[in-house]
Protein backbone atom coordinates (compact mmCIF):
# COMPACT_ATOMS: atom_id res chain seq x y z
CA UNK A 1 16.51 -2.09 30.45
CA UNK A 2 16.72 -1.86 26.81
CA UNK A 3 18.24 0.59 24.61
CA UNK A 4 16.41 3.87 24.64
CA UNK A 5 15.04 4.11 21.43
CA UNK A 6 13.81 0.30 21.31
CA UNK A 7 11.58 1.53 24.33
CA UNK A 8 7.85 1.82 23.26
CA UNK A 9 6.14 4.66 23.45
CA UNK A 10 4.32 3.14 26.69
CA UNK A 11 7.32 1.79 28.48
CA UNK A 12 9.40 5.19 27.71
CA UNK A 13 6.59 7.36 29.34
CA UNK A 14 6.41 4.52 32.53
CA UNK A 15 10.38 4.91 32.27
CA UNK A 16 10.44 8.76 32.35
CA UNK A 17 7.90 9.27 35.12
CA UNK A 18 9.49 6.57 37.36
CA UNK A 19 13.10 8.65 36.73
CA UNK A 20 14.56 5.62 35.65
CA UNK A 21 15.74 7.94 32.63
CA UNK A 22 15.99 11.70 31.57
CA UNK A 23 13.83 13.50 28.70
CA UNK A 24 16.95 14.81 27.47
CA UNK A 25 19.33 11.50 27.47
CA UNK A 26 16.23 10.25 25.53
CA UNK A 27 15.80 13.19 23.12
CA UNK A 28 19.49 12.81 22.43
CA UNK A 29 19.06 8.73 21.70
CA UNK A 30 16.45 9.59 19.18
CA UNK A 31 18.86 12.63 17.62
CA UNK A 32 21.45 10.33 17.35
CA UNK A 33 19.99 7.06 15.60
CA UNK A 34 18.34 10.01 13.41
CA UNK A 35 22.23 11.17 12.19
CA UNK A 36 22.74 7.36 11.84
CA UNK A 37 19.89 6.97 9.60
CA UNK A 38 20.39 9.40 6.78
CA UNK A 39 20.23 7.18 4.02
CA UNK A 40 16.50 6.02 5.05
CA UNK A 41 15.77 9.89 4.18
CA UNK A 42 12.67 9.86 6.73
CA UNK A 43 13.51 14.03 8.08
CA UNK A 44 13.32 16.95 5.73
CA UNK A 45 14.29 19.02 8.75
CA UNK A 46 15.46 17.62 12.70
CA UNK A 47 14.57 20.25 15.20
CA UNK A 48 18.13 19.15 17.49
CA UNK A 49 18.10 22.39 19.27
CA UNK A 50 14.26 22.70 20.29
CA UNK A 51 13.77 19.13 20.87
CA UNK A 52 16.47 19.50 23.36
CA UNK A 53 14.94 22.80 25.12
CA UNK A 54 11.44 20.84 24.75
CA UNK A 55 13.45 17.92 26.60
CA UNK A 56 14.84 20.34 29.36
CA UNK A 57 11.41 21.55 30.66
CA UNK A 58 9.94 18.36 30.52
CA UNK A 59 12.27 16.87 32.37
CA UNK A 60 12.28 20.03 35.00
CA UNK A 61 8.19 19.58 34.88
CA UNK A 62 8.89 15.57 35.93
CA UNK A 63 11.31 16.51 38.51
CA UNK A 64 8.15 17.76 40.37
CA UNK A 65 5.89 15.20 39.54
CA UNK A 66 4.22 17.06 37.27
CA UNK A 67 3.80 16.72 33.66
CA UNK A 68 1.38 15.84 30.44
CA UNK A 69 0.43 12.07 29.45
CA UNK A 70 3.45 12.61 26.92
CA UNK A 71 5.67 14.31 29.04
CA UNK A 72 9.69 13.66 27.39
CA UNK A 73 8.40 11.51 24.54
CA UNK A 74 10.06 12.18 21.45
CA UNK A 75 7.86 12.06 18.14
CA UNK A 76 7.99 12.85 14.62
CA UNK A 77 5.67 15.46 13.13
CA UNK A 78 4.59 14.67 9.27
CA UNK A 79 5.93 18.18 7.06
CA UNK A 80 1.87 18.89 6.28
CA UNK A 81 1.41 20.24 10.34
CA UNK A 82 2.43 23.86 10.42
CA UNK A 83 4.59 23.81 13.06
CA UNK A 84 5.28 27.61 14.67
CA UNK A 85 8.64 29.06 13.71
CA UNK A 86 9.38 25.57 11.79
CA UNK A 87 9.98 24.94 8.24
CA UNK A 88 6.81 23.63 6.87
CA UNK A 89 6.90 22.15 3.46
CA UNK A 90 4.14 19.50 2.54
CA UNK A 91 7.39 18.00 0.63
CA UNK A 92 6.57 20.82 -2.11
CA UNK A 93 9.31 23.04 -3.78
CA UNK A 94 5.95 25.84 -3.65
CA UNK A 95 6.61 26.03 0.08
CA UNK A 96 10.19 26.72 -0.08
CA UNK A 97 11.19 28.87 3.55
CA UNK A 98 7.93 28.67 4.89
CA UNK A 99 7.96 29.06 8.60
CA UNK A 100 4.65 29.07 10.63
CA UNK A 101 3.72 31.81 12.74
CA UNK A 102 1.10 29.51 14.41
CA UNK A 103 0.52 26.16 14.92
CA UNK A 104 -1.53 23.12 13.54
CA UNK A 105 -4.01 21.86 16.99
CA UNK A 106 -3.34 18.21 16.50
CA UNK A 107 0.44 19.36 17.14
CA UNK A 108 -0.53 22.30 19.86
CA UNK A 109 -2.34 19.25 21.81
CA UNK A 110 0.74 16.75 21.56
CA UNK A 111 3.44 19.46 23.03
CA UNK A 112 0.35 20.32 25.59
CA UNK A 113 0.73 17.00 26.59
CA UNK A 114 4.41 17.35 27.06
CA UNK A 115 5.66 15.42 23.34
CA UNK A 116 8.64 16.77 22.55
CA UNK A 117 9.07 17.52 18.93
CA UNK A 118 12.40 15.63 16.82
CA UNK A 119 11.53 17.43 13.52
CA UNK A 120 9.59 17.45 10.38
CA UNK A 121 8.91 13.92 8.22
CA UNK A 122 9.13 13.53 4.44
CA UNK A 123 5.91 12.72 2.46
CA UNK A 124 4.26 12.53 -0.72
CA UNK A 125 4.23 16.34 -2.18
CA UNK A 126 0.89 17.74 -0.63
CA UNK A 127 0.71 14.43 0.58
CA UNK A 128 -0.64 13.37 -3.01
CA UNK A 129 1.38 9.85 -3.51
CA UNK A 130 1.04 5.72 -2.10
CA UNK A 131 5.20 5.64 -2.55
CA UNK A 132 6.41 8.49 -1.07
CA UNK A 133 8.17 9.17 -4.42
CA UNK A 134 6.51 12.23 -4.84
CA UNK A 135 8.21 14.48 -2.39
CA UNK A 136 10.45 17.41 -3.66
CA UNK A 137 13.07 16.45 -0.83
CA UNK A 138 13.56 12.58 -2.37
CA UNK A 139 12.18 9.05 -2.15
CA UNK A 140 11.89 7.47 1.62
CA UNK A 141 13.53 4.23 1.61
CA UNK A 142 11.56 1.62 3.46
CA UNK A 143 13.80 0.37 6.68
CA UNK A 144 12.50 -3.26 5.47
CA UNK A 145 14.48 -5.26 2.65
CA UNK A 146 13.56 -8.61 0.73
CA UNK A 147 15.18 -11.38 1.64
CA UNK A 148 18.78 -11.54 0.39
CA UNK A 149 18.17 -8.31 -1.51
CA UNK A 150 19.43 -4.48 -1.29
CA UNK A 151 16.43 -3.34 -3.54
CA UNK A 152 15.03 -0.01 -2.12
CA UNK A 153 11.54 -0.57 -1.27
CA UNK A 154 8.99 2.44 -0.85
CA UNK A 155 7.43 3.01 2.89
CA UNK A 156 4.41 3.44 1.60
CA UNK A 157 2.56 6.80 1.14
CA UNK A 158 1.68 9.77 1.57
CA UNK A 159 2.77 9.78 5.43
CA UNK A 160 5.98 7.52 4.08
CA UNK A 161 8.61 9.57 6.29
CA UNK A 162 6.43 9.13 9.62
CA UNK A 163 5.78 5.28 8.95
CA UNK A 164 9.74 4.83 8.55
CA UNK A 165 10.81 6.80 10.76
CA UNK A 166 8.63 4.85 13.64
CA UNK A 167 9.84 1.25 11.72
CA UNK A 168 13.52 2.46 12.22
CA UNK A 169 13.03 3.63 15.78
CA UNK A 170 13.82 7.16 14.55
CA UNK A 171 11.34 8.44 16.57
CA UNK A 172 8.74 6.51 19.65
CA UNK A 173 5.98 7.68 17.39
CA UNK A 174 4.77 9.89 14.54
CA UNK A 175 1.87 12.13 13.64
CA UNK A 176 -0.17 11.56 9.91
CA UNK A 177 -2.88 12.09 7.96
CA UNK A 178 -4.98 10.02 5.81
CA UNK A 179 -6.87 11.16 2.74
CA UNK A 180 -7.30 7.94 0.92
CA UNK A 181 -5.18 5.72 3.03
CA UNK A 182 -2.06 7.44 4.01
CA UNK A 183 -1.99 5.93 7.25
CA UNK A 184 -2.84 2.78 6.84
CA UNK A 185 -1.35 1.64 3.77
CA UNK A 186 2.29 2.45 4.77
CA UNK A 187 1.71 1.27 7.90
CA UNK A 188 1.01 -2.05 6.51
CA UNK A 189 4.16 -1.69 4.34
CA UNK A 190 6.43 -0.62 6.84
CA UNK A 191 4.87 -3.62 10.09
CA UNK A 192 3.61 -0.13 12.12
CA UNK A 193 0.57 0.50 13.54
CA UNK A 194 -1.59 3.32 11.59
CA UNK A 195 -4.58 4.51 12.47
CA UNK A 196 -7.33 7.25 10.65
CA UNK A 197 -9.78 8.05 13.16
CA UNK A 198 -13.60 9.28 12.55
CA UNK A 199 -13.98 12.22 9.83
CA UNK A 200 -14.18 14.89 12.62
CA UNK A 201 -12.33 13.01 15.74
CA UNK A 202 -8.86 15.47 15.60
CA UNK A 203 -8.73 18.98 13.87
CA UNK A 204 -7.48 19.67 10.51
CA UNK A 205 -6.51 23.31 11.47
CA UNK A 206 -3.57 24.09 10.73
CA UNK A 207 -2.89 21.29 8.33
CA UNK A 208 -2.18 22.06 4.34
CA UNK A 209 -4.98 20.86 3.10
CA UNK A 210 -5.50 18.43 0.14
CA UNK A 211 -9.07 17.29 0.00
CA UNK A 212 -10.58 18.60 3.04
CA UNK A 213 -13.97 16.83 3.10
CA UNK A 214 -11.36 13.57 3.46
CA UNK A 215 -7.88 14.36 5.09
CA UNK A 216 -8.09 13.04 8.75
CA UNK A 217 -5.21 12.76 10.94
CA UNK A 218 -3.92 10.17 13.58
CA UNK A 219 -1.20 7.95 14.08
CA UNK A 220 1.78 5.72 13.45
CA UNK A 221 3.11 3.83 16.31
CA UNK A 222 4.85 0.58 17.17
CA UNK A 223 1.88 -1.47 18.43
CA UNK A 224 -2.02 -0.82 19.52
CA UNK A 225 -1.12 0.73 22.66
CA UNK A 226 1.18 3.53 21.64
CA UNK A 227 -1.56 4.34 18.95
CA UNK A 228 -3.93 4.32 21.30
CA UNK A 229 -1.73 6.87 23.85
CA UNK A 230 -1.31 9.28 21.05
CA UNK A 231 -4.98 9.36 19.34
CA UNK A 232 -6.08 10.51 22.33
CA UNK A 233 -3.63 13.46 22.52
CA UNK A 234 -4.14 14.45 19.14
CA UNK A 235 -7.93 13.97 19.64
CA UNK A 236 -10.57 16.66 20.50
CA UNK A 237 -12.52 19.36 19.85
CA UNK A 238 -11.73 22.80 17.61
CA UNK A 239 -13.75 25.53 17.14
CA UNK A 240 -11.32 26.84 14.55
CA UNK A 241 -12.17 23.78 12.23
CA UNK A 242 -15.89 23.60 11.50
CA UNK A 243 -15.91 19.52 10.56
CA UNK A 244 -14.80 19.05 14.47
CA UNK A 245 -16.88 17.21 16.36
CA UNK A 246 -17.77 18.10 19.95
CA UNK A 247 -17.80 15.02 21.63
CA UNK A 248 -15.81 13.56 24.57
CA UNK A 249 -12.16 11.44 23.55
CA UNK A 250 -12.16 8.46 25.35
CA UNK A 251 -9.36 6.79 26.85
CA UNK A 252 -8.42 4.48 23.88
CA UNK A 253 -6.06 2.71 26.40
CA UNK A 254 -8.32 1.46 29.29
CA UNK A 255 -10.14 -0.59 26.56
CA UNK A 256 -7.05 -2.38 25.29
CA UNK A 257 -7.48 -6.24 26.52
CA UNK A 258 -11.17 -6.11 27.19
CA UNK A 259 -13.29 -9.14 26.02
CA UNK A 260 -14.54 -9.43 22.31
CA UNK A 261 -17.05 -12.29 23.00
CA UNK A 262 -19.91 -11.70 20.80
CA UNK A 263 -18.80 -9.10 18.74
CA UNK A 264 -19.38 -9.66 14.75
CA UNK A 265 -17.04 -8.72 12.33
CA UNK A 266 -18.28 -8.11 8.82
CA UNK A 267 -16.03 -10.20 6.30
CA UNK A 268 -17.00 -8.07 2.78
CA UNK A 269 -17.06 -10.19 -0.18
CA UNK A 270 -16.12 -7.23 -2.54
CA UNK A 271 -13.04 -6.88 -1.24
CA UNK A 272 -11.67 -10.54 -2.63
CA UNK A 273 -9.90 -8.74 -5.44
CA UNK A 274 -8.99 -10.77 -8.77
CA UNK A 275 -5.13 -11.25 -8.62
CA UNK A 276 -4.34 -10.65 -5.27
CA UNK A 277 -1.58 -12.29 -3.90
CA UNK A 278 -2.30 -15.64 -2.31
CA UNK A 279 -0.36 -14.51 0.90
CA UNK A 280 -2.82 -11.94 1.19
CA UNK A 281 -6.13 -14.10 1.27
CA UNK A 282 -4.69 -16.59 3.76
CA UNK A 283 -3.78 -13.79 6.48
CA UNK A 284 -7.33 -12.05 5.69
CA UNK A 285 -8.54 -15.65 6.37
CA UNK A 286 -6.16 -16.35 9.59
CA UNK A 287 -7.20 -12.79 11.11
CA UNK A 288 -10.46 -14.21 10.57
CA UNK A 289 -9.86 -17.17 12.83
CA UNK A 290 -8.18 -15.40 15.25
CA UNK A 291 -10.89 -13.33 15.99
CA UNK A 292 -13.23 -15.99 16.07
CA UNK A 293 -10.99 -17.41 18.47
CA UNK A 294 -11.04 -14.36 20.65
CA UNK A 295 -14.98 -14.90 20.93
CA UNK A 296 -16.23 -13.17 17.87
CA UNK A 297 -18.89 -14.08 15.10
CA UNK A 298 -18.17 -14.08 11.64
CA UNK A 299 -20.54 -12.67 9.48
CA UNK A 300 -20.53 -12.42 5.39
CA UNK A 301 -21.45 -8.43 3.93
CA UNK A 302 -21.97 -7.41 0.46
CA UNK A 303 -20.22 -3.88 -0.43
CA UNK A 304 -21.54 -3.45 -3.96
CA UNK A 305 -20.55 -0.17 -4.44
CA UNK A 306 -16.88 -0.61 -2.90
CA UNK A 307 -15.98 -0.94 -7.29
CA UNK A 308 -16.67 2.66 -7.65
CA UNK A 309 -14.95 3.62 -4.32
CA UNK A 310 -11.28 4.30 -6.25
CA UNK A 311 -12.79 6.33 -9.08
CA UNK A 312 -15.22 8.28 -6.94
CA UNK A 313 -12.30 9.33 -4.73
CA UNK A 314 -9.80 10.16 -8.18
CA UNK A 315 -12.45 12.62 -9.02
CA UNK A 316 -13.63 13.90 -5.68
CA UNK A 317 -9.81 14.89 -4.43
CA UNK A 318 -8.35 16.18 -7.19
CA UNK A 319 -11.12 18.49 -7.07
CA UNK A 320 -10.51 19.52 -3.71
CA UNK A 321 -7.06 19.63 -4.80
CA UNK A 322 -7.40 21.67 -7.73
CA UNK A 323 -9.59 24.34 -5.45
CA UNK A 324 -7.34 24.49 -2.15
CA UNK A 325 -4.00 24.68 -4.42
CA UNK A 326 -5.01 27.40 -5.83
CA UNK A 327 -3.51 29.67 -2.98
CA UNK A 328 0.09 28.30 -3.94
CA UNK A 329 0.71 31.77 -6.45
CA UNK A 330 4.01 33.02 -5.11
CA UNK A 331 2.62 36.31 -3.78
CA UNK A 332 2.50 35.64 0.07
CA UNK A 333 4.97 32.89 0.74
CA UNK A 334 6.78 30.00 -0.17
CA UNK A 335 8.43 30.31 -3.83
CA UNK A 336 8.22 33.24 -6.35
CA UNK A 337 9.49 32.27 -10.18
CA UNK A 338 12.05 34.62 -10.93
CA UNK A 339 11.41 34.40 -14.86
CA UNK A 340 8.32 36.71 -14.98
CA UNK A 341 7.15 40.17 -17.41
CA UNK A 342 3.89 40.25 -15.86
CA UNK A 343 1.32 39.26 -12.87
CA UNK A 344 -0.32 36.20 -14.75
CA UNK A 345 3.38 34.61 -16.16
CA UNK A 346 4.47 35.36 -12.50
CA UNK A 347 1.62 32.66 -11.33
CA UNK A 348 1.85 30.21 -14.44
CA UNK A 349 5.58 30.55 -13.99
CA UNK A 350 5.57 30.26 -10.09
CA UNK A 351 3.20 27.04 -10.17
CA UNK A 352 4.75 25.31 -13.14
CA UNK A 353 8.27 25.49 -11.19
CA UNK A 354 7.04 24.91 -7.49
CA UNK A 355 4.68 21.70 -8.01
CA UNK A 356 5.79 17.75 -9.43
CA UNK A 357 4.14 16.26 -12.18
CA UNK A 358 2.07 14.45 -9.43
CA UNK A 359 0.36 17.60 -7.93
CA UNK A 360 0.00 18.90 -11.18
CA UNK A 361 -1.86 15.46 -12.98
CA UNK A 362 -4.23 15.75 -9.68
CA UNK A 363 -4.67 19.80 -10.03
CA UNK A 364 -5.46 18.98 -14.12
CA UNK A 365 -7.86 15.93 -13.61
CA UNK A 366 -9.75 18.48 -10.46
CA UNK A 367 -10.18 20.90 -12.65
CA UNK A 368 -11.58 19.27 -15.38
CA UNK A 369 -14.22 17.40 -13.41
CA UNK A 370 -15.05 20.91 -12.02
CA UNK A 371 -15.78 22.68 -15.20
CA UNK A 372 -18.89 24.00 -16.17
CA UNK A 373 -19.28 21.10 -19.39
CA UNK A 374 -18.42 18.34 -16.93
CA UNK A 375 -19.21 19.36 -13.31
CA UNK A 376 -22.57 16.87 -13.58
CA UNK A 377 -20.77 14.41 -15.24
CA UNK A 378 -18.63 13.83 -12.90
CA UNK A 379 -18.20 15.47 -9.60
CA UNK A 380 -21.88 15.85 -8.55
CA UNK A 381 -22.72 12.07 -9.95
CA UNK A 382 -19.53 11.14 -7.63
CA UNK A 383 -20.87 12.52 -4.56
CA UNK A 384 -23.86 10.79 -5.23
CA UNK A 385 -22.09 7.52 -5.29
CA UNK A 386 -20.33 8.67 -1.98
CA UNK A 387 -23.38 9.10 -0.62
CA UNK A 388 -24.12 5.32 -1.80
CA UNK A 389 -20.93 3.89 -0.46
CA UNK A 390 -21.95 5.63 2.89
CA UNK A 391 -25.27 3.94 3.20
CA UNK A 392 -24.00 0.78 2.36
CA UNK A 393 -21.60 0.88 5.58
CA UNK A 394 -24.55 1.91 7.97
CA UNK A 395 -26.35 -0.97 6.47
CA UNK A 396 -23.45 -3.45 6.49
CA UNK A 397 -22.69 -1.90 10.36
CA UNK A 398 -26.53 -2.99 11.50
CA UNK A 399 -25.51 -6.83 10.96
CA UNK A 400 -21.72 -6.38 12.72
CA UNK A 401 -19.43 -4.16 14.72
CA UNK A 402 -15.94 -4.33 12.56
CA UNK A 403 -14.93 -5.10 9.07
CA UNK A 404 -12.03 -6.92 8.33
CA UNK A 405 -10.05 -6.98 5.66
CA UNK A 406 -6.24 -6.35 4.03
CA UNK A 407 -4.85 -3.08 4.66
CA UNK A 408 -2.87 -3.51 1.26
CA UNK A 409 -3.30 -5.14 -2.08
CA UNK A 410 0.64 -6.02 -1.84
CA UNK A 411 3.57 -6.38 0.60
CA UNK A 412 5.85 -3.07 -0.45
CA UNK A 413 7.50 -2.46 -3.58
CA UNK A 414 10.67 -1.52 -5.33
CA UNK A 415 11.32 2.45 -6.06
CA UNK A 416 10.08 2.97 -9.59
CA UNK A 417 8.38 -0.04 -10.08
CA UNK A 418 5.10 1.52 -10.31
CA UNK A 419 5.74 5.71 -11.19
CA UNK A 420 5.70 4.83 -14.56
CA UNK A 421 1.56 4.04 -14.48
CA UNK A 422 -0.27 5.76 -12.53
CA UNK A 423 -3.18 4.06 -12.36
CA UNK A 424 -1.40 0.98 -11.01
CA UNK A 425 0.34 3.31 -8.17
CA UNK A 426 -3.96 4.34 -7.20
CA UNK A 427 -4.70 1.20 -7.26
CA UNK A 428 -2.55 0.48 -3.66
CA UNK A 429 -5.66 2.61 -2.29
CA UNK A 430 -8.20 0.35 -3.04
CA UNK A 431 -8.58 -1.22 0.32
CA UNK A 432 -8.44 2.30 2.49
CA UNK A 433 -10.11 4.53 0.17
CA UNK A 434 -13.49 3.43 1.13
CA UNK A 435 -13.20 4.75 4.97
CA UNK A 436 -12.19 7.87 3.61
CA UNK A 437 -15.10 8.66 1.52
CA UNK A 438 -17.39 6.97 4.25
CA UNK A 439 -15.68 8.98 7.05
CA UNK A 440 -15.26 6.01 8.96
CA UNK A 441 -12.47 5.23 11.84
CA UNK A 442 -10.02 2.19 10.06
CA UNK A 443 -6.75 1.02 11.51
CA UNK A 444 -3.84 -1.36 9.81
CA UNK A 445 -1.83 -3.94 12.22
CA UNK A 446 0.94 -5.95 11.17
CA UNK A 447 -0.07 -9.19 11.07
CA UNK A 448 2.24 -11.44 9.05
CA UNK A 449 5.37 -11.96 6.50
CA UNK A 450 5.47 -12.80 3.33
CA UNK A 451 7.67 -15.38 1.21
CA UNK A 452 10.22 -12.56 0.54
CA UNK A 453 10.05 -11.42 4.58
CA UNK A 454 8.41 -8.40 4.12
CA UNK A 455 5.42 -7.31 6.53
CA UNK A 456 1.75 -8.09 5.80
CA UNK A 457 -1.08 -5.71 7.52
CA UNK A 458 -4.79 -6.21 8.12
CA UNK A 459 -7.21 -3.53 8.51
CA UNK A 460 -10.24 -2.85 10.46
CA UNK A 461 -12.91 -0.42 9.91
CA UNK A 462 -15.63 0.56 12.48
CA UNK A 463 -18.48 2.92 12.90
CA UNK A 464 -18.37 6.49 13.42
CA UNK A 465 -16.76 7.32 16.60
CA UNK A 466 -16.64 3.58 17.78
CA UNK A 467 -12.88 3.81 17.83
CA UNK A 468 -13.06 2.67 21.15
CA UNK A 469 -14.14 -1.26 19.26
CA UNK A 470 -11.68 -0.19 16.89
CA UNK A 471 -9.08 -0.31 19.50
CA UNK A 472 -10.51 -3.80 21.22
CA UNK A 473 -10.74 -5.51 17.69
CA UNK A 474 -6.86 -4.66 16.81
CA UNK A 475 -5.44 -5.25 19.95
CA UNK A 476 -6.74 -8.96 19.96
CA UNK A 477 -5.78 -9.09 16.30
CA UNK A 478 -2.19 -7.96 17.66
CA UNK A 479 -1.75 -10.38 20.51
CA UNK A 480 -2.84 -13.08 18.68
CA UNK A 481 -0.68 -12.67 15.44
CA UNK A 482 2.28 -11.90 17.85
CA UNK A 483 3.96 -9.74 14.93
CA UNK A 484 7.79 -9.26 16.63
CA UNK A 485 9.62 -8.81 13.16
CA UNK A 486 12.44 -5.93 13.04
CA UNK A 487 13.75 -4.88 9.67
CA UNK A 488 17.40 -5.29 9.94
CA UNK A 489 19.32 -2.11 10.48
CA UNK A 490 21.61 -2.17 7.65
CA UNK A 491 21.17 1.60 7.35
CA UNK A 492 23.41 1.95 10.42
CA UNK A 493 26.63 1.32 8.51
């Protein structure tokens, strides 16, 4: 068999049930390839003593044949679930010490299922980054390297810690969330699978909120499958989070394989962007074959509105931002300046400290679109374009079943290469922030290299709640690119 951790998430829960190994020889293969991997900077905190009581009752639960479709497997949790009795940070200095006393229902339904819990992941400070350079904790360093070159590459962001942290076999799988492409855009960086379900399919309770009419969770995993075991844990109804939908989760898995003959997938001529990277165009254009090889129909769409998708989201969640921030004052939890004379310098003081420059531009720019001389201006005439964008996806979705199309404008990039403009860090959202504002289900699959070896991801979008094609669509895009790539673990030592 091979080594623990090189397991995937399917073969270590066939492994665990057959007895063929122990939750808690596996929980301690993850801890230590964790210690190992220090320098990747993927934890802000490792949970070694729970995971291993976690690991103990799973494995006394499979000793009777019992257990949860996750019994023993160890994941990652991204730092914006409130875990109970955990440190909880959304990678912010403003959450300094804060432990849970509850915890978020995506995670309650994973350790329901038996998951056993490794730790907290790094991220983008209230997940509000592409590079995962925002974080208060320190840059992720993407497990993947150019070709004859130690650069430090960025993972990707905001969910940079979980999409590492899966890449370096840290952990079988990982738990994000996706506001304008937090999933998927680091998991094209990074050669995981990422996937941001309907606007409704898995509860937000219990996760710090950035822009809640947009922040969805769901997964990173190694491949389809794993994604597909996972999104159905995480999945479900909450009557604690009023955007939940009350429908039934399928079983993502038993569709994995099935036949896409006369499907149509939507090729959008908006998103052939002017200086993207040849690379890019001829995998959108092989993923295009592959799936017409696979029995599917190609079919041109117009997006016309897909140009106003990037600043229609930079207005709508910084807005959100600047509104659910403003419970970050130092009086309940998390840090309290101690350079204060009054109650107001105690919350300028307290804010100015506890947030980066990144949370603060976004809390500035939400603010100013919400003010009384500019609210029409700009955030009511953006959720009228939303509302535009939206409609043009039911239309586009009446003449196909799946869009394809890059999950990234560019393979990843160098630490600092792009913090010194921010407009050219937004602009790694411009393929992913669409789904977001539409509410659609989208996925990213590594499909390819590069010249300089790094990993190439397409992305699929589908309707609302069709995650079930969403799940058909990548797994033929998986078996036919036949992505087997491994960073080289030079992080090892």
């Amino acid at each position: 068999m091979a080594s623990i951790t090189d397991l995937t998430l399917a073969e270590l829960r066939d492994a665990l049930r057959e007895k063929k190994i122990s939750a808690a020889e596996t929980t301690d293969a993850y801890l230590g390839a964790i210690e190992k991997a220090g320098e990747l900077n993927a934890f802000v905190t490792v949970t070694a003593d729970n995971a291993r009581e976690m690991a103990k009752a799973s494995d006394d639960k499979l000793a009777k044949g019992d257990g949860g479709d996750l019994e023993g497997v160890p994941l990652g949790i991204k730092d914006l679930f409130c875990t109970e009795g955990v440190l909880t940070t959304a990678g912010s200095h403003i959450l300094d010490g804060f432990k849970p006393v509850y915890e978020s229902t995506v995670t309650a339904n994973l350790w329901r299922d038996g998951a056993v819990c490794l730790g907290k992941l790094n991220m983008d400070e209230f997940a509000m980054g592409s590079s995962n350079e925002t974080s208060f904790y320190g840059n992720v360093i993407n497990p993947w390297r150019r070709k004859g070159d130690d650069t430090a590459l960025t993972p990707g962001g905001s969910s940079g810690g979980s999409a590492a942290s899966v890449a370096a076999h840290l952990c079988a799988a990982a738990t994000g969330t996706d506001t304008g492409g937090s999933i998927r855009q680091p998991a094209s960086l990074t050669a995981t699978v990422g996937v941001k379900p309907t606007y409704g399919r898995c509860s937000r309770w219990g996760i710090v909120a950035f822009a809640s009419s947009l922040d969805q969770a769901g997964p990173i995993a190694r491949d389809v499958r794993d994604a597909a075991i996972m999104l159905k844990s995480m999945a479900g109804h909450d009557p604690k989070d009023s955007t939940s939908i009350d429908r039934p989760v399928p079983d993502y898995e038993a569709v994995l394989g099935a036949s896409l003959k006369g499907l149509k997938i939507g090729i959008p001529k908006e998103y052939r962007l002017d200086g993207m990277p040849e690379e890019i165009e001829a995998l959108w254009s092989q993923g295009a074959d592959w799936l017409k090889d696979a029995g599917c129909e190609m079919v041109d769409v117009s997006l016309p509105m897909t140009k106003y998708a990037l600043p229609v989201y930079y207005i709508v969640a910084p807005a959100e931002a600047s509104s659910n921030l403003a419970r970050y004052d130092g009086v309940k939890y998390g840090h309290r300046t101690k350079d204060f004379d009054d109650i107001l310098s105690m919350y300028e003081n307290t804010r100015a400290e506890g947030f980066g420059d990144e949370v603060k531009r976004r809390i500035l720019i939400g603010t100013y679109v919400l003010s009384a001389g500019y609210y029409d201006a700009y955030y009511l005439r953006a959720q009228k374009v939303r509302k535009k964008i939206f409609d043009e996806f039911t239309d586009a979705f009446e003449k196909c079943d799946l869009l394809l199309t890059p999950s990234a404008p560019s393979a990843a990039f160098g630490l600092g290469e792009k913090t010194d403009d921010p407009v050219q860090m937004y602009l790694n959202d411009v393929f992913t922030v669409t789904g977001n504002l539409a509410g659609l289900p989208g996925a990213s699959v590594p499909a390819g290299l590069d010249a300089q070896g790094l990993p190439l991801g397409l992305q699929l979008l589908a309707r609302p709640f069709d995650e079930e094609t969403l799940f058909k669509g990548m797994y033929a895009l998986e078996q036919a690119a036949g992505f087997e790539a491994r960073p080289e673990n030079w992080w090892v030592g």
